[in-house]
N, C-alpha and C. Protein backbone atom coordinates (compact mmCIF):
# COMPACT_ATOMS: atom_id res chain seq x y z
N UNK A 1 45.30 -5.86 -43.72
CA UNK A 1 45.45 -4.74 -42.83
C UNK A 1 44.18 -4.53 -41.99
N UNK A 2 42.83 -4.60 -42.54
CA UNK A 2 41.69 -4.47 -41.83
C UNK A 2 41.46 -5.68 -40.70
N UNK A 3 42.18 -6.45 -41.34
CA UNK A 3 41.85 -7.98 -40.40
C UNK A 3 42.90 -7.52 -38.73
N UNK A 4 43.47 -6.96 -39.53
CA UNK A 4 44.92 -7.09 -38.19
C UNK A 4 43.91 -5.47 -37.42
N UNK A 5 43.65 -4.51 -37.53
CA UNK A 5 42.97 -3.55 -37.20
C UNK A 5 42.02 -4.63 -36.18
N UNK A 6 41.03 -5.03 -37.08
CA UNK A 6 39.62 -5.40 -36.16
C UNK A 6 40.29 -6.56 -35.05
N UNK A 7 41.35 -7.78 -35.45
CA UNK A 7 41.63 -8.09 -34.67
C UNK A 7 42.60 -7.41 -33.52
N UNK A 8 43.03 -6.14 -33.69
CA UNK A 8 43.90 -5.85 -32.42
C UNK A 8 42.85 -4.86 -31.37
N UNK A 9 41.56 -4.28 -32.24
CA UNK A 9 40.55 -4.21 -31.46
C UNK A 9 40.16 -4.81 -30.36
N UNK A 10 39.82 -5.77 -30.79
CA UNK A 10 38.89 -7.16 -29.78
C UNK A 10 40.04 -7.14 -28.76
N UNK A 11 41.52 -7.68 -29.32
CA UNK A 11 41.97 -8.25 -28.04
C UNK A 11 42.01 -7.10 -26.82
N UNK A 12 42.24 -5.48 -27.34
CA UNK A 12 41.85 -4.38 -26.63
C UNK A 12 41.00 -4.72 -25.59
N UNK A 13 39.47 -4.46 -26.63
CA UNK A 13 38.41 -4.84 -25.91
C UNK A 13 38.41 -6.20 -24.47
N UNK A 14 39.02 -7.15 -25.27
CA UNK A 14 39.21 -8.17 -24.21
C UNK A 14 39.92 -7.77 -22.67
N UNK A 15 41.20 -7.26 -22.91
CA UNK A 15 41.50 -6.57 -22.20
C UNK A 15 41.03 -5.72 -21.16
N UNK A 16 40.65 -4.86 -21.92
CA UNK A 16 40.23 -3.72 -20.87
C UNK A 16 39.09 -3.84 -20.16
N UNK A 17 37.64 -4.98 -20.90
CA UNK A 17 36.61 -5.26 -20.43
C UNK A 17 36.28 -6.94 -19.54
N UNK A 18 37.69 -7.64 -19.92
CA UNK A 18 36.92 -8.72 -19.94
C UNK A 18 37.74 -9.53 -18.64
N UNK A 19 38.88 -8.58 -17.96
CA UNK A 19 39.20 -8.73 -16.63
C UNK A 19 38.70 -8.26 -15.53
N UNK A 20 37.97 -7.21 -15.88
CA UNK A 20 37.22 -6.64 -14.63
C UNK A 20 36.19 -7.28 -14.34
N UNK A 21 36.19 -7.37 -12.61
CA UNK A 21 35.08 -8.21 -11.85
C UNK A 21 34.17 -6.82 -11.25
N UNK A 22 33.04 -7.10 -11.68
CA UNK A 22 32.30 -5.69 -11.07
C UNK A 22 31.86 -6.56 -9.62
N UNK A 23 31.90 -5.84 -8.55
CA UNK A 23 31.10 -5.98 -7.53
C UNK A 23 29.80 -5.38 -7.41
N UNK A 24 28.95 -5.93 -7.02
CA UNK A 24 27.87 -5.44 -6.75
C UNK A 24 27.53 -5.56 -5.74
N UNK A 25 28.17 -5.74 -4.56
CA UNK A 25 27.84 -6.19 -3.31
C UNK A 25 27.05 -7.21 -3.04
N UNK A 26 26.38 -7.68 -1.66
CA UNK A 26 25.72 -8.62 -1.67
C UNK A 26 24.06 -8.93 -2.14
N UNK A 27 23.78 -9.89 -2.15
CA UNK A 27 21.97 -9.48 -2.95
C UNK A 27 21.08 -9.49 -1.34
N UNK A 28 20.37 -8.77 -1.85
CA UNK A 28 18.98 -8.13 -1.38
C UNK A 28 17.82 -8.40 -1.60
N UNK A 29 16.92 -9.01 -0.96
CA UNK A 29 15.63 -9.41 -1.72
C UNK A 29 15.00 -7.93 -2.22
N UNK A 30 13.84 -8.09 -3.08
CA UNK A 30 13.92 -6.60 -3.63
C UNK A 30 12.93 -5.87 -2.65
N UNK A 31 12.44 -4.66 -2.49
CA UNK A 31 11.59 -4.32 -1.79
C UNK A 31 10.07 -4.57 -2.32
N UNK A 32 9.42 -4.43 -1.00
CA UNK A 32 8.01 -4.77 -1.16
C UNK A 32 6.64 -4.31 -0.70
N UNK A 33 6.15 -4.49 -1.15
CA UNK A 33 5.12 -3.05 -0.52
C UNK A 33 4.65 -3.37 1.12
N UNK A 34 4.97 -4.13 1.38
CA UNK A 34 4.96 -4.50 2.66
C UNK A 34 5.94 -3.31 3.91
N UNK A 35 7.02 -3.03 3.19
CA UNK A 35 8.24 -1.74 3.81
C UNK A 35 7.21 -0.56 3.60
N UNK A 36 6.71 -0.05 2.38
CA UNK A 36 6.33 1.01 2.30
C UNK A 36 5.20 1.04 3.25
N UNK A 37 3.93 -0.06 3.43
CA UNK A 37 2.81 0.30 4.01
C UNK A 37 3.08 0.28 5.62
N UNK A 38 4.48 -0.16 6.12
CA UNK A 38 4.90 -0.73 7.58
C UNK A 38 4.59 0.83 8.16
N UNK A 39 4.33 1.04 9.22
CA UNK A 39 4.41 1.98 10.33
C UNK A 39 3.00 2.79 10.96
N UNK A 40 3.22 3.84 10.95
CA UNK A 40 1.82 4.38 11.47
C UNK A 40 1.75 5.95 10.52
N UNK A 41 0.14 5.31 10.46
CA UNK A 41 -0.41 6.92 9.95
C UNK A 41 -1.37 7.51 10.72
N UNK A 42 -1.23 9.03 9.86
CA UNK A 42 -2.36 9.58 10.49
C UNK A 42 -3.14 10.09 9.33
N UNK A 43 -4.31 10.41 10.05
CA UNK A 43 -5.45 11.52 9.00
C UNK A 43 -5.08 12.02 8.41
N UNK A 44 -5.24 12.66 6.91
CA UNK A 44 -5.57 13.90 6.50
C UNK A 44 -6.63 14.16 6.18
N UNK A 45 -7.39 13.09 5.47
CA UNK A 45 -8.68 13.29 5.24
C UNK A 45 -9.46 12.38 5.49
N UNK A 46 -11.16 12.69 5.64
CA UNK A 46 -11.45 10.99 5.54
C UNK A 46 -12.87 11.54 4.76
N UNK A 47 -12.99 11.11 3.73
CA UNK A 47 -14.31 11.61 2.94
C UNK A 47 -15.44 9.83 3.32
N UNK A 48 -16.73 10.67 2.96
CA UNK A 48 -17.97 9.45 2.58
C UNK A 48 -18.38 9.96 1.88
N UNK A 49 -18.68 8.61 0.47
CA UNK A 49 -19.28 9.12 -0.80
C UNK A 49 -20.58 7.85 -0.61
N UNK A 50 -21.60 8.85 -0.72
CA UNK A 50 -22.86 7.62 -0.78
C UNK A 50 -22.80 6.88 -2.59
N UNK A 51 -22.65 6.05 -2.32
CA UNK A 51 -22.31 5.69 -3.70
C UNK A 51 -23.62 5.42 -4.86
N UNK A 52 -24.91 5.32 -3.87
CA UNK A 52 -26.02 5.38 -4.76
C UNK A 52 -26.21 6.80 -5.26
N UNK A 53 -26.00 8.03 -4.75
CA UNK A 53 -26.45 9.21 -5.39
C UNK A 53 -25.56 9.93 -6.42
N UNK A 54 -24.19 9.17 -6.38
CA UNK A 54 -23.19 9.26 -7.18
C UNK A 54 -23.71 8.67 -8.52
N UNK A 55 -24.08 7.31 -8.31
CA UNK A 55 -24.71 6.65 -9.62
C UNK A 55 -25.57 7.82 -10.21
N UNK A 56 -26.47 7.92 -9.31
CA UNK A 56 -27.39 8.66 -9.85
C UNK A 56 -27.59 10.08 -10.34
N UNK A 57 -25.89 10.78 -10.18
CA UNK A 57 -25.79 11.81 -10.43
C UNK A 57 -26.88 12.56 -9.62
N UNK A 58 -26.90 12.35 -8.18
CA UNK A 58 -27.54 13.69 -6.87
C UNK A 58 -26.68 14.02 -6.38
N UNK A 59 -26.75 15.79 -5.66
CA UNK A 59 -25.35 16.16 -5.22
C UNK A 59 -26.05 16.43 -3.95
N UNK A 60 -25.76 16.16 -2.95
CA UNK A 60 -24.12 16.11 -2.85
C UNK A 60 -23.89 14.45 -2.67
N UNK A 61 -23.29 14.12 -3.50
CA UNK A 61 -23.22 12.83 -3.10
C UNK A 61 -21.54 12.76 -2.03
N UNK A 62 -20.66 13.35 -1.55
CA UNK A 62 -19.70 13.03 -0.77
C UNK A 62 -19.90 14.17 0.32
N UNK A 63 -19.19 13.54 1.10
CA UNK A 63 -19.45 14.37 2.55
C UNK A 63 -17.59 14.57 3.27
N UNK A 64 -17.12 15.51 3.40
CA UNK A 64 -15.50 15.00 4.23
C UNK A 64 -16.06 15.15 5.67
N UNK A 65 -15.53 14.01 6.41
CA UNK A 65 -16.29 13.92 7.70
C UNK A 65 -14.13 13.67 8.25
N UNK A 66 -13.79 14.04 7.70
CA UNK A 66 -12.29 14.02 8.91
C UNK A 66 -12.62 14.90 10.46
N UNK A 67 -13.33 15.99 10.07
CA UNK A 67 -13.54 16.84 11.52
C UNK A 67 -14.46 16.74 12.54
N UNK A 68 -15.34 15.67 12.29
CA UNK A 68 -16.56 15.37 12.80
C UNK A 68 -16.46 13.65 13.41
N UNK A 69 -16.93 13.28 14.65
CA UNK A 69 -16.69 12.44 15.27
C UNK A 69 -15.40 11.44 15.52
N UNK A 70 -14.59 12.56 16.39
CA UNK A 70 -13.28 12.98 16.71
C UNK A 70 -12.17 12.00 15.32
N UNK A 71 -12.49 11.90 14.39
CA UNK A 71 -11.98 11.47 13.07
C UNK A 71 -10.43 12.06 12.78
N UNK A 72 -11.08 13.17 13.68
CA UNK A 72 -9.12 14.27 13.26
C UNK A 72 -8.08 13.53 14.18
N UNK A 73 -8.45 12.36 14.86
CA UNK A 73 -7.50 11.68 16.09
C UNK A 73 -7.44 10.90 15.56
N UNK A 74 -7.41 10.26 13.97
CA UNK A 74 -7.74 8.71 13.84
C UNK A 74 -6.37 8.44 13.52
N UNK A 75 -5.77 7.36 13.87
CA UNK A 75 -4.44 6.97 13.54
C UNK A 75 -4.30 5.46 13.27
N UNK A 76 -3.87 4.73 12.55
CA UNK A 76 -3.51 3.42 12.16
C UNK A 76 -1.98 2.88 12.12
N UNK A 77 -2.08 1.53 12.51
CA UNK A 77 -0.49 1.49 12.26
C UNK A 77 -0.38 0.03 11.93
N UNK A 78 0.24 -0.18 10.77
CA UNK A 78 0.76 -1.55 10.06
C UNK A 78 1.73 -1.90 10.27
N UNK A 79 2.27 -3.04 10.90
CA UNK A 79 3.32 -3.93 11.61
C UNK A 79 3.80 -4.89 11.05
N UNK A 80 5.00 -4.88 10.81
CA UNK A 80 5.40 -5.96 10.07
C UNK A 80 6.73 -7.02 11.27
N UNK A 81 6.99 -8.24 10.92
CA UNK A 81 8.04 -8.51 11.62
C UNK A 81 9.58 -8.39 10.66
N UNK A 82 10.62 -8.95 11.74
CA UNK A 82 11.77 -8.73 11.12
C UNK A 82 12.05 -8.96 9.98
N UNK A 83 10.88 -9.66 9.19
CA UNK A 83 11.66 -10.37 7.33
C UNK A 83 10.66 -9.70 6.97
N UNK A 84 10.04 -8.17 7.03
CA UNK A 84 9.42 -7.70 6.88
C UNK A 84 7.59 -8.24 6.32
N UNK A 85 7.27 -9.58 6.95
CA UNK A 85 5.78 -9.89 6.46
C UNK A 85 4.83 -9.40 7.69
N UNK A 86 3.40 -9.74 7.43
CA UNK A 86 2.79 -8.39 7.82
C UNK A 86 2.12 -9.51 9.28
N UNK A 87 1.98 -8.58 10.39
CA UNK A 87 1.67 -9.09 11.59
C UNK A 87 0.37 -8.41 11.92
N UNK A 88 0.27 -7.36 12.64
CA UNK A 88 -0.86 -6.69 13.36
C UNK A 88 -1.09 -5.67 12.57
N UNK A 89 -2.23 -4.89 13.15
CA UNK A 89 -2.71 -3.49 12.65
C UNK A 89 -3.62 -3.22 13.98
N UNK A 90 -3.28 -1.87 14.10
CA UNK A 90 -4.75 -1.33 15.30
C UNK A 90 -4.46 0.43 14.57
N UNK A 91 -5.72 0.39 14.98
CA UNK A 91 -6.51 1.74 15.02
C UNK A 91 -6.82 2.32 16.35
N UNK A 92 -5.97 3.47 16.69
CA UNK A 92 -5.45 4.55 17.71
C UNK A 92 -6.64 5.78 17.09
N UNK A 93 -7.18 5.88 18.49
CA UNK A 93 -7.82 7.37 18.32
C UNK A 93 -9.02 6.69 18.91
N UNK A 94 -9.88 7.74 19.50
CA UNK A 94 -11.68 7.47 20.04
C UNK A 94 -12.21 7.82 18.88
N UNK A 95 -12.40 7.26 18.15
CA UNK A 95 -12.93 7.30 16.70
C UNK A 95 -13.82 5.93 16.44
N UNK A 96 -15.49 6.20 16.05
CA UNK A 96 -16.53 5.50 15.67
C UNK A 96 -15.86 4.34 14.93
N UNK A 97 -15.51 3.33 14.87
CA UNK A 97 -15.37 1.76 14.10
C UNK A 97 -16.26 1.65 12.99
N UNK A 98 -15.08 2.08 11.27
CA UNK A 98 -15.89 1.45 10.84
C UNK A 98 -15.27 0.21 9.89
N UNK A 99 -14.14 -0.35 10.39
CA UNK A 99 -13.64 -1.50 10.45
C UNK A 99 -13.46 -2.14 11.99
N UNK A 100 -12.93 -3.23 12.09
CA UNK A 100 -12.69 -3.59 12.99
C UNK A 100 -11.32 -2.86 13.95
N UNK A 101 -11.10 -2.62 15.25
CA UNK A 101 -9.86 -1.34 15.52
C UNK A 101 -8.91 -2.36 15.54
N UNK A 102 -8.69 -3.53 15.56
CA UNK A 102 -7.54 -4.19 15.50
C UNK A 102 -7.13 -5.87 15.30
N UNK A 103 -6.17 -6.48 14.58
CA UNK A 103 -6.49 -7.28 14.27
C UNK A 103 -4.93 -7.90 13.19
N UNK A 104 -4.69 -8.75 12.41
CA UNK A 104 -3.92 -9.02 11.38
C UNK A 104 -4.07 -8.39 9.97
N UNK A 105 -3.87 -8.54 9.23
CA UNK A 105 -3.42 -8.10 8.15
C UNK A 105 -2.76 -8.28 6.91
N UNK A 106 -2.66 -8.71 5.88
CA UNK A 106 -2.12 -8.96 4.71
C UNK A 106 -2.39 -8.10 3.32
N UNK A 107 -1.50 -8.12 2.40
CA UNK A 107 -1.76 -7.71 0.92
C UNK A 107 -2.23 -8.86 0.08
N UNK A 108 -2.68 -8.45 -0.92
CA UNK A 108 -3.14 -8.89 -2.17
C UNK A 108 -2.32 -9.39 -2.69
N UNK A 109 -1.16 -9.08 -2.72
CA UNK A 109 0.41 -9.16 -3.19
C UNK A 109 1.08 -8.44 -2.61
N UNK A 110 2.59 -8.89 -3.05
CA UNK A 110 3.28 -8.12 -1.96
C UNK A 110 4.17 -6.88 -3.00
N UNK A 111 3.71 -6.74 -4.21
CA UNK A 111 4.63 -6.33 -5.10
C UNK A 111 3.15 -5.50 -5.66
N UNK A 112 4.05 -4.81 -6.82
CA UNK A 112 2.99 -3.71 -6.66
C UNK A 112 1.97 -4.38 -8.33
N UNK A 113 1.08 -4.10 -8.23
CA UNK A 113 0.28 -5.40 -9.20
C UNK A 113 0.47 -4.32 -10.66
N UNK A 114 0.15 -5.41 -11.78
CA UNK A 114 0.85 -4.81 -13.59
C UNK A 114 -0.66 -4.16 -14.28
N UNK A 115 -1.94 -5.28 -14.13
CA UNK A 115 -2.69 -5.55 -14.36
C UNK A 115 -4.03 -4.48 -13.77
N UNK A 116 -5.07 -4.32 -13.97
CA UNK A 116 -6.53 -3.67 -13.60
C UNK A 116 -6.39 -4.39 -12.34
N UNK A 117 -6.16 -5.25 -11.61
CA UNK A 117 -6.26 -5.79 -10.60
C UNK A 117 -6.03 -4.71 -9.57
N UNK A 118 -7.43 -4.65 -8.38
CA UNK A 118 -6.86 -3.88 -7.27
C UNK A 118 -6.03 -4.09 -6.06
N UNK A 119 -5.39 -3.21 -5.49
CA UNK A 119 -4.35 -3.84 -4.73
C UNK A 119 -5.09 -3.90 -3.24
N UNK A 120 -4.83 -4.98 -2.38
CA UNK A 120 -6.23 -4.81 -1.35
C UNK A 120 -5.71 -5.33 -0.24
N UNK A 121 -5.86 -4.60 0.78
CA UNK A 121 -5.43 -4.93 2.32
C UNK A 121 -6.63 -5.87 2.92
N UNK A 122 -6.05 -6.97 3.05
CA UNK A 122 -6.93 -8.17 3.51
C UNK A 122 -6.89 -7.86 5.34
N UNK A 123 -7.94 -7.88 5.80
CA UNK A 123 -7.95 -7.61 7.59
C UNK A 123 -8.32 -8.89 8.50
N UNK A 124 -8.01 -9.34 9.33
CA UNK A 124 -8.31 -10.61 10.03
C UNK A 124 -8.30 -10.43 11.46
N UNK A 125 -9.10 -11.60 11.87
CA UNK A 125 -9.65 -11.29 13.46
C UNK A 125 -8.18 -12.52 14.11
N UNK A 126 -7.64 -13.15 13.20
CA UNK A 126 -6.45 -14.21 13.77
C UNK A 126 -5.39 -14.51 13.28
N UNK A 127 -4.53 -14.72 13.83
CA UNK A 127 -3.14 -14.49 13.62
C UNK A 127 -2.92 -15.43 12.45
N UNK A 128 -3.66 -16.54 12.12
CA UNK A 128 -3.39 -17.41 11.21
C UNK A 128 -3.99 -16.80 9.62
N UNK A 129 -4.86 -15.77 9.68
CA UNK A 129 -5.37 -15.22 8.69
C UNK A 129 -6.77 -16.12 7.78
N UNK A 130 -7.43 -16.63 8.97
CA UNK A 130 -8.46 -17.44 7.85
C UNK A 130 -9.74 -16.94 7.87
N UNK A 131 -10.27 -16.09 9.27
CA UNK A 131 -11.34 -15.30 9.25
C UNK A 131 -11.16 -14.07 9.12
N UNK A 132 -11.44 -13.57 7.70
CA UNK A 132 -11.31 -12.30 7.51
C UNK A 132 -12.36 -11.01 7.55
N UNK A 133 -12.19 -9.99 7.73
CA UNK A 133 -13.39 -9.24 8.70
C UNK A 133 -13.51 -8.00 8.19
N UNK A 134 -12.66 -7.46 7.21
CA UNK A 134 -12.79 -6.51 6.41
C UNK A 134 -11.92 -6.39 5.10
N UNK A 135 -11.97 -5.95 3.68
CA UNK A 135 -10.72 -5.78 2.96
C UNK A 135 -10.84 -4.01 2.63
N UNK A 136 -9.69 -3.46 2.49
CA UNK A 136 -9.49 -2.13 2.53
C UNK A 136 -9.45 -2.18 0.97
N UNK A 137 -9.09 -1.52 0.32
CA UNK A 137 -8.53 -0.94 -1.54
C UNK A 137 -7.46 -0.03 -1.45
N UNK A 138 -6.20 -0.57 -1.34
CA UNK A 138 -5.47 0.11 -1.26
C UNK A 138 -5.03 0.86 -2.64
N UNK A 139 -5.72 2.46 -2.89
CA UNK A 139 -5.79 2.95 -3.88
C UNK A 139 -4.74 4.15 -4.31
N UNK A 140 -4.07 4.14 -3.61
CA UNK A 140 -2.79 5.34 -3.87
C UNK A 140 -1.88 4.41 -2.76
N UNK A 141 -0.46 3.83 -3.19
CA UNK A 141 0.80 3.83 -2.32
C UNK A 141 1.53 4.20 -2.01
N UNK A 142 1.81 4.30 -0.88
CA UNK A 142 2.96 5.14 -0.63
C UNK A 142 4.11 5.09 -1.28
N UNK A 143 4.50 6.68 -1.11
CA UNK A 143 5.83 6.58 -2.28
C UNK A 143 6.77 7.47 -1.43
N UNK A 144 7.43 8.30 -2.42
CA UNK A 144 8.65 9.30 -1.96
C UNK A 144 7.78 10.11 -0.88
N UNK A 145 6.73 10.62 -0.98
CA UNK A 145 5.95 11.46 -0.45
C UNK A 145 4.88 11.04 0.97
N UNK A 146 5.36 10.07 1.29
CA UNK A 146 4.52 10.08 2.13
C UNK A 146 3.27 9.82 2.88
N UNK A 147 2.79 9.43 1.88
CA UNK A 147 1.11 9.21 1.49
C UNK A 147 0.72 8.19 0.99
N UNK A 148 -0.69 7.90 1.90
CA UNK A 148 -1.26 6.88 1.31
C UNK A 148 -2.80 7.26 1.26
N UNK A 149 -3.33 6.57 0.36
CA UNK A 149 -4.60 6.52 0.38
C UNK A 149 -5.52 4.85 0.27
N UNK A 150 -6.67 4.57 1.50
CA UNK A 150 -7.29 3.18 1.39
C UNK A 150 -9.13 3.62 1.22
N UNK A 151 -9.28 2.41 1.08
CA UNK A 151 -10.74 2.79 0.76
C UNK A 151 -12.07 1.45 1.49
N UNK A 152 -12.99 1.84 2.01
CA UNK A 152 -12.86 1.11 2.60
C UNK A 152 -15.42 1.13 1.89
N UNK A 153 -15.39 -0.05 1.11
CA UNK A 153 -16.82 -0.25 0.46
C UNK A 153 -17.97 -0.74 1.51
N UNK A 154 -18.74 -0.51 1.35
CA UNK A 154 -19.87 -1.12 1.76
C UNK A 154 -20.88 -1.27 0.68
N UNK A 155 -20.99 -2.96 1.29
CA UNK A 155 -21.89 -3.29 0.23
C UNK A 155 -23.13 -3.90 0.52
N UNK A 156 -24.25 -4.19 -0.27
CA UNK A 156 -25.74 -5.24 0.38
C UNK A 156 -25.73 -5.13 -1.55
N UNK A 157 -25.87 -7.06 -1.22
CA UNK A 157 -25.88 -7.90 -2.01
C UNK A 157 -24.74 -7.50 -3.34
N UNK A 158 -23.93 -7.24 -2.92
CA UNK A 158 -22.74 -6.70 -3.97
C UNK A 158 -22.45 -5.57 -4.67
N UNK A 159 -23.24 -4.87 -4.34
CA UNK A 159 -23.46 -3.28 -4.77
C UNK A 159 -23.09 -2.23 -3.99
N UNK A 160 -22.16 -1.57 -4.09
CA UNK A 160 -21.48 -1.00 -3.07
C UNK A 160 -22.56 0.41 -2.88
N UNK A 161 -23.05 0.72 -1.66
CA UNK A 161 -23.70 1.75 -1.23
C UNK A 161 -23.69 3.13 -0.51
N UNK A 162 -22.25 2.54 0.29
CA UNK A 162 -21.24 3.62 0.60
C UNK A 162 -19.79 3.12 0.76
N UNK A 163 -18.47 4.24 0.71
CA UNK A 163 -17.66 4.62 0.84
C UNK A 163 -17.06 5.24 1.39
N UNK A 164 -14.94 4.88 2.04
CA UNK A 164 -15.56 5.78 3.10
C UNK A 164 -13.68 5.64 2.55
N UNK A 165 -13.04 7.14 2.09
CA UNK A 165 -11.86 6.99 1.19
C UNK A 165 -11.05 7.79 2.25
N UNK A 166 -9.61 7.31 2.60
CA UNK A 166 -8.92 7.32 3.91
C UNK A 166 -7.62 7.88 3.20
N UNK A 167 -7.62 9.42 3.51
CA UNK A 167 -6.06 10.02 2.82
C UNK A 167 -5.33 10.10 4.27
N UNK A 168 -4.30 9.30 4.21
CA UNK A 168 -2.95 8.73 5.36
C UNK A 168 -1.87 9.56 5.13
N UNK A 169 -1.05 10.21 5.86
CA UNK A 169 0.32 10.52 5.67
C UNK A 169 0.91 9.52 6.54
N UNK A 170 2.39 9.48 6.51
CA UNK A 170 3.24 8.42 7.28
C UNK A 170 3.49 9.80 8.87
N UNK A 171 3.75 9.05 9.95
CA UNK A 171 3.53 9.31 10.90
C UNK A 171 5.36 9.11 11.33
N UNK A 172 6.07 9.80 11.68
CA UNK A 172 8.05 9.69 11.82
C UNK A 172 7.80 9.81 13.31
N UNK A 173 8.10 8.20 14.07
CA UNK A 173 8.58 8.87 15.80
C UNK A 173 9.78 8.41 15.59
């Protein structure tokens, strides 16, 4: 009796589960941080942290300079082409250079990294990407909200001396 039970189970089961074709529609490559960083931002903030007086515990070691040398105009915008990989970048606004204002562009990866590894906007003076001219730290990604945050080191002889940390919102035309 138990045999005939468990077997009229299964064929149930067979039944009811094992004719249905689920659709899932068609596949999609998955997204990549390449979509999220695509478009244009603007300011919200733009701090400098001298990074030696930080070590050294002197205050003030950060300064927010967004309002000071027209910084409140600074705008950026990351370009991608149609299979979404990454093409140009320029920097919009009369704002002091302290990267290069325009140029190519790439990630570190294109996915969002597992590991201590930082995630880092590689900058280039050519379309082929072999002379590179600045790397950003891309340290907060954009998400549901809107926001990004990059960071952008200075260093002599590998010791970073200042900082200069770039809070982005996404920019909707």
């Amino acid at each position: 009796m138990k045999c005939k039970i468990i077997y009229g189970l299964a064929i149930v089961c067979l039944l009811a589960f094992g004719c249905s074709k689920i659709d899932d529609g068609s596949h999609v490559g998955p997204i990549t941080l390449y979509e999220k960083v695509n478009g244009k931002w603007g300011l919200m903030n733009l701090k400098m942290v001298d990074e030696v007086a930080k070590k050294a515990a002197i205050s003030p070691s950060e300064q927010n300079i967004s309002s000071m040398f027209n910084y409140a105009d600074f705008k950026i915008s990351f370009n991608v082409d149609e299979k979404n990989e990454p093409t140009t970048y320029e920097v919009l606004g009369d704002v002091p250079p302290l990267f290069a204002p325009s140029g190519y562009w790439e990630l570190s990866t294109a996915f969002q990294p597992t590991g201590q590894t930082p995630l880092m906007i590689y900058l280039y003076s050519d379309a082929q990407k072999t002379q590179k001219t600045d790397e950003l730290r891309l340290s907060s990604v954009p998400g549901s909200n809107g926001e990004m945050e990059i960071q952008l080191n200075r260093t002599s002889e590998g010791t970073p001396f200042v900082s200069y940390i770039f809070r982005l919102t996404a920019i909707n035309e």
